[in-house]
N, C-alpha and C. Protein backbone atom coordinates (compact mmCIF):
# COMPACT_ATOMS: atom_id res chain seq x y z
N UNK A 1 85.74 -52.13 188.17
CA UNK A 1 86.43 -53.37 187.90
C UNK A 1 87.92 -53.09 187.71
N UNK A 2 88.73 -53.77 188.28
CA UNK A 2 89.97 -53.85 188.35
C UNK A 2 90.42 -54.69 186.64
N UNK A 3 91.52 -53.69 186.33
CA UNK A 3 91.66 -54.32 184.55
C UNK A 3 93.10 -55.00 184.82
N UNK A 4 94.21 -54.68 186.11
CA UNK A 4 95.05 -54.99 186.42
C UNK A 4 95.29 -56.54 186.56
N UNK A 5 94.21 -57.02 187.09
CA UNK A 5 94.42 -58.35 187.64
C UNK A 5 94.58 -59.28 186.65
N UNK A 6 95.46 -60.26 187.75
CA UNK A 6 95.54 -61.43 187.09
C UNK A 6 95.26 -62.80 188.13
N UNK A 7 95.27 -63.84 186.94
CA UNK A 7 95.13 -65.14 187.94
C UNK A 7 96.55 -65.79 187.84
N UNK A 8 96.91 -66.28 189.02
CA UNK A 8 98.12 -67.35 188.83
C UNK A 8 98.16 -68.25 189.20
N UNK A 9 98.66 -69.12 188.76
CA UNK A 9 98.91 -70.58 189.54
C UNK A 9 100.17 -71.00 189.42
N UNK A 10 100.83 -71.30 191.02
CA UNK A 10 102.22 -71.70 191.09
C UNK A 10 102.93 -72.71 191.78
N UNK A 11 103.96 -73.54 191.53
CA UNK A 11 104.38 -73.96 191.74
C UNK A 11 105.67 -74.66 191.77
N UNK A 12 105.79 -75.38 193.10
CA UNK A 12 107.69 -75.03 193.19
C UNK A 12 107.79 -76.58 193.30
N UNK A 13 108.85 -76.68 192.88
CA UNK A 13 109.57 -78.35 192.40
C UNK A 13 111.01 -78.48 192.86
N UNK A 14 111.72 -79.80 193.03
CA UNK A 14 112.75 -79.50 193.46
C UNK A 14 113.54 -80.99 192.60
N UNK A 15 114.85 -80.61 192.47
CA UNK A 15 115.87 -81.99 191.87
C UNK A 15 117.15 -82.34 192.54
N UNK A 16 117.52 -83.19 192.25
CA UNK A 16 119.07 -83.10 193.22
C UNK A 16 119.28 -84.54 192.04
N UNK A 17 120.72 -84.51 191.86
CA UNK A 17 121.61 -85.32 191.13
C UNK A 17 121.66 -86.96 191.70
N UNK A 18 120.91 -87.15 192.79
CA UNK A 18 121.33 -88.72 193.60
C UNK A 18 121.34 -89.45 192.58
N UNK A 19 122.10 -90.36 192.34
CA UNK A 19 121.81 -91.37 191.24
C UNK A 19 120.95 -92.70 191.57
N UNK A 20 120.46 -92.72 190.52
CA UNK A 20 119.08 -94.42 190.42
C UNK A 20 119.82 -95.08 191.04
N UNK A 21 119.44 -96.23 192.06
CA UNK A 21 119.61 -97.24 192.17
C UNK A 21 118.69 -98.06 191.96
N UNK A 22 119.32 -99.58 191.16
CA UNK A 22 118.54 -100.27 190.33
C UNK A 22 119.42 -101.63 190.63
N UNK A 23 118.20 -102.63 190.62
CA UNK A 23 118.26 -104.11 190.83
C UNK A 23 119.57 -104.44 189.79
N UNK A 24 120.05 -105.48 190.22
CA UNK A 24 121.44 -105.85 189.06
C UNK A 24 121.25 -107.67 189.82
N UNK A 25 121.95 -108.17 188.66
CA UNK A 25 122.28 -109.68 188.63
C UNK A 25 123.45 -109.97 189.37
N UNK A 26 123.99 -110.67 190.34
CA UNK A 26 125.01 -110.90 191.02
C UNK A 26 124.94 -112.45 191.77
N UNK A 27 125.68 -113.14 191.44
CA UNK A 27 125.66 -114.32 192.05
C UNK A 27 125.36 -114.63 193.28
N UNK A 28 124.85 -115.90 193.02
CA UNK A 28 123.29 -115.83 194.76
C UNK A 28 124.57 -115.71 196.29
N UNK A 29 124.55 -115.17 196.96
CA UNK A 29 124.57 -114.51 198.14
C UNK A 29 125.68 -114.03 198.16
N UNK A 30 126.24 -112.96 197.14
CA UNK A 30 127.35 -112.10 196.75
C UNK A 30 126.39 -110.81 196.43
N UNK A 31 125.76 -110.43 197.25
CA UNK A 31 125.21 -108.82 197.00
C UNK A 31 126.10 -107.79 196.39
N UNK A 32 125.90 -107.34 195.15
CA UNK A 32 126.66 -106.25 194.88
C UNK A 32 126.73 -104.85 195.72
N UNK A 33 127.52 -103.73 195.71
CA UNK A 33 128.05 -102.92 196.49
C UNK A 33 127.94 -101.54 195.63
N UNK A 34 126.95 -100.61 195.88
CA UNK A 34 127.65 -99.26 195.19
C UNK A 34 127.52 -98.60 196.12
N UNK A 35 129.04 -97.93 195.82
CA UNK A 35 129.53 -97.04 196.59
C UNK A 35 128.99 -95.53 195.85
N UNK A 36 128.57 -94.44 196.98
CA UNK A 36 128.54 -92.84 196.01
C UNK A 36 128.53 -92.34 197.19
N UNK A 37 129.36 -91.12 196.80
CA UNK A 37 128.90 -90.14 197.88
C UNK A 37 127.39 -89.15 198.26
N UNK A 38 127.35 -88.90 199.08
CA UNK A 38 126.26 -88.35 199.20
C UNK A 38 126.16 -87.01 199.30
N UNK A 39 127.33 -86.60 198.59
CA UNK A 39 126.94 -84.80 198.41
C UNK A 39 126.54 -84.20 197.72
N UNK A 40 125.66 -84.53 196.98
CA UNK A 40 124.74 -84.72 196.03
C UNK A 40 124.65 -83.01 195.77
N UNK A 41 124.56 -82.09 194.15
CA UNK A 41 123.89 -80.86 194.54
C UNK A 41 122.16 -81.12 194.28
N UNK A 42 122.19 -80.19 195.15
CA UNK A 42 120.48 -79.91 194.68
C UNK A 42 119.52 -78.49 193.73
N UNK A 43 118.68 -78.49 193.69
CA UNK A 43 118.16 -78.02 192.96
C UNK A 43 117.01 -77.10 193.05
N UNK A 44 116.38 -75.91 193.16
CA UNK A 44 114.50 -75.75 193.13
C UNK A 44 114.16 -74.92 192.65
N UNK A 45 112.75 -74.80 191.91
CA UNK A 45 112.51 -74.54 190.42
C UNK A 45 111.01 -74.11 190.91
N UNK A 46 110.73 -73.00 190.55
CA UNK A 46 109.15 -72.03 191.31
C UNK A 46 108.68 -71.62 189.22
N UNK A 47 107.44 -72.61 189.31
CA UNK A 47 106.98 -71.77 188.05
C UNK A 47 105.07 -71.23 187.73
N UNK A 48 104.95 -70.41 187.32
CA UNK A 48 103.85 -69.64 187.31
C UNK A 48 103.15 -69.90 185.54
N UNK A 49 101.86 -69.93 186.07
CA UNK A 49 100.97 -69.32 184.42
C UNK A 49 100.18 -68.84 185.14
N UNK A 50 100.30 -67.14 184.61
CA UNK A 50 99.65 -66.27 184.41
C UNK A 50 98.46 -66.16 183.49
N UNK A 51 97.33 -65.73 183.70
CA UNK A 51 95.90 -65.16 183.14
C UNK A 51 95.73 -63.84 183.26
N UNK A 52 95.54 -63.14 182.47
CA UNK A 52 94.83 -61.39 182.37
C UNK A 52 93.64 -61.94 182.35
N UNK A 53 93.00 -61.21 183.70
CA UNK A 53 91.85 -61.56 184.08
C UNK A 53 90.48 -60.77 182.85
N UNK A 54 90.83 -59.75 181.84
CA UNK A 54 90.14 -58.92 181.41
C UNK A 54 90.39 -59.39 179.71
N UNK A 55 91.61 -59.81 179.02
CA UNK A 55 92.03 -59.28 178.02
C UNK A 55 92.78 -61.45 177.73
N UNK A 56 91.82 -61.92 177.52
CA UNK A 56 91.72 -63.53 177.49
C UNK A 56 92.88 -63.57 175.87
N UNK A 57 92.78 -62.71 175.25
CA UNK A 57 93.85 -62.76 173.86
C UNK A 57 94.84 -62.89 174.07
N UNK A 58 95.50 -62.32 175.22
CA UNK A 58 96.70 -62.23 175.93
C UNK A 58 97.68 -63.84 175.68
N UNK A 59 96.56 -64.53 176.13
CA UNK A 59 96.89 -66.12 176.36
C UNK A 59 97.63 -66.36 178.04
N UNK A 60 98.07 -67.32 178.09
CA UNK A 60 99.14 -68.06 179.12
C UNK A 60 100.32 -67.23 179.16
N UNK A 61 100.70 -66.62 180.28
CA UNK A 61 101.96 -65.82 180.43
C UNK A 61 102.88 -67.30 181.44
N UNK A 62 104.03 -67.70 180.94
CA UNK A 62 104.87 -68.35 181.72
C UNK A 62 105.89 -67.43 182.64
N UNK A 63 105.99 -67.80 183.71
CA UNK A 63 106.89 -67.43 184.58
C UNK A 63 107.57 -68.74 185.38
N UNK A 64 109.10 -68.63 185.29
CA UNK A 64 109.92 -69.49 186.27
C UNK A 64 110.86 -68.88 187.00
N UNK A 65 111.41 -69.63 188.16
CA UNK A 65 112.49 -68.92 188.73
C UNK A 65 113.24 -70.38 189.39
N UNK A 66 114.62 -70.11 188.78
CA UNK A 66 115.67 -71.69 189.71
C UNK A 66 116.50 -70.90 190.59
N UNK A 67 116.68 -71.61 191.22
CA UNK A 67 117.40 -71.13 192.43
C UNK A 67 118.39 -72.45 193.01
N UNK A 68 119.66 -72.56 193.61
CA UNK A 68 120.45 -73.80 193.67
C UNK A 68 119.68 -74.08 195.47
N UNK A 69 119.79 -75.22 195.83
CA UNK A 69 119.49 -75.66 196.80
C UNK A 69 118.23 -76.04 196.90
N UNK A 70 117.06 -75.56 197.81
CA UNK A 70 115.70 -75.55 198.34
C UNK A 70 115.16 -74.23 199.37
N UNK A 71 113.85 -74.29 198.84
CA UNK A 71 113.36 -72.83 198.75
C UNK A 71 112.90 -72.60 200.22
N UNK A 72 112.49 -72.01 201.34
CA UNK A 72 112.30 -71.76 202.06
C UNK A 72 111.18 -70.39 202.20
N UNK A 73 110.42 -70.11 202.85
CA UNK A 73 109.36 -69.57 203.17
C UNK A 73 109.50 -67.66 202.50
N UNK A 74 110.87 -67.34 203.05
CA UNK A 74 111.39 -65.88 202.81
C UNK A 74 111.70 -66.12 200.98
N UNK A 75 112.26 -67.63 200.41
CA UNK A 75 112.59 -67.41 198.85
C UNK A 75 111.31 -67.84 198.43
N UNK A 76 110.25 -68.03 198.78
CA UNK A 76 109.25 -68.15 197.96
C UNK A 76 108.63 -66.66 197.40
N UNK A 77 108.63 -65.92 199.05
CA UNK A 77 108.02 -64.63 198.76
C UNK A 77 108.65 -63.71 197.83
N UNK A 78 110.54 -64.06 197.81
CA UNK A 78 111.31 -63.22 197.11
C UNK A 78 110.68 -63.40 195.32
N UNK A 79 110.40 -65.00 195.25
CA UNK A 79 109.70 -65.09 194.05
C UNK A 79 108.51 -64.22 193.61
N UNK A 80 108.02 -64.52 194.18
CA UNK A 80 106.45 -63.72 194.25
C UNK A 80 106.18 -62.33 194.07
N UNK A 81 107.42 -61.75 194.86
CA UNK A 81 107.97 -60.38 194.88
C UNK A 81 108.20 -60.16 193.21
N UNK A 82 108.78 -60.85 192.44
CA UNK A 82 109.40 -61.09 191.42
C UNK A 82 108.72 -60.81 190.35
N UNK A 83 107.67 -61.83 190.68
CA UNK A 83 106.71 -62.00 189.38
C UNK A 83 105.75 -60.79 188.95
N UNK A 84 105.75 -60.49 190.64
CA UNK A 84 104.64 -58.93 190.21
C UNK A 84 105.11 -57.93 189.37
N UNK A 85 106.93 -57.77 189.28
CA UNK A 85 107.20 -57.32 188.27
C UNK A 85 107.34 -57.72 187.13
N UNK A 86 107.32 -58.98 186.77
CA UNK A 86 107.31 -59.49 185.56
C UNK A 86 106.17 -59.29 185.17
């Protein structure tokens, strides 16, 4: 039996700054106007709980990783790469 292992479960999330747009009161057929730019930054956020598959006292190990922008196939693995050392 392998005493090394673990279980993980992960997952990656992402945010960006766009602001709400939301219904407003404006006199009937005077549509209000917001103006924003759209260069919005963005955001993405990879997080893990860990299990010791052998040694249950251990508890929940958290792991995260942010990164600016959005993650792509090569930064997921760089994560992953990551965690095995954590």
């Amino acid at each position: 039996m392998n005493t090394r292992a673990w279980i993980v479960f992960l997952d990656e999330s992402g945010v960006s700054l766009l602001p709400q747009v939301r219904r407003t009161y404006a006199p009937r057929g005077r549509t209000p106007l917001f103006r924003h730019r759209l260069n919005w930054k963005r955001a993405s956020m990879a997080g893990a709980w860990g299990y010791h598959s052998t040694d249950p006292e251990r508890g929940a190990q958290p792991c995260f990783h942010l990164k600016p922008g959005s993650y792509d196939t090569p930064g997921l693995i760089e994560v992953l790469e990551q965690m095995k050392v954590f």
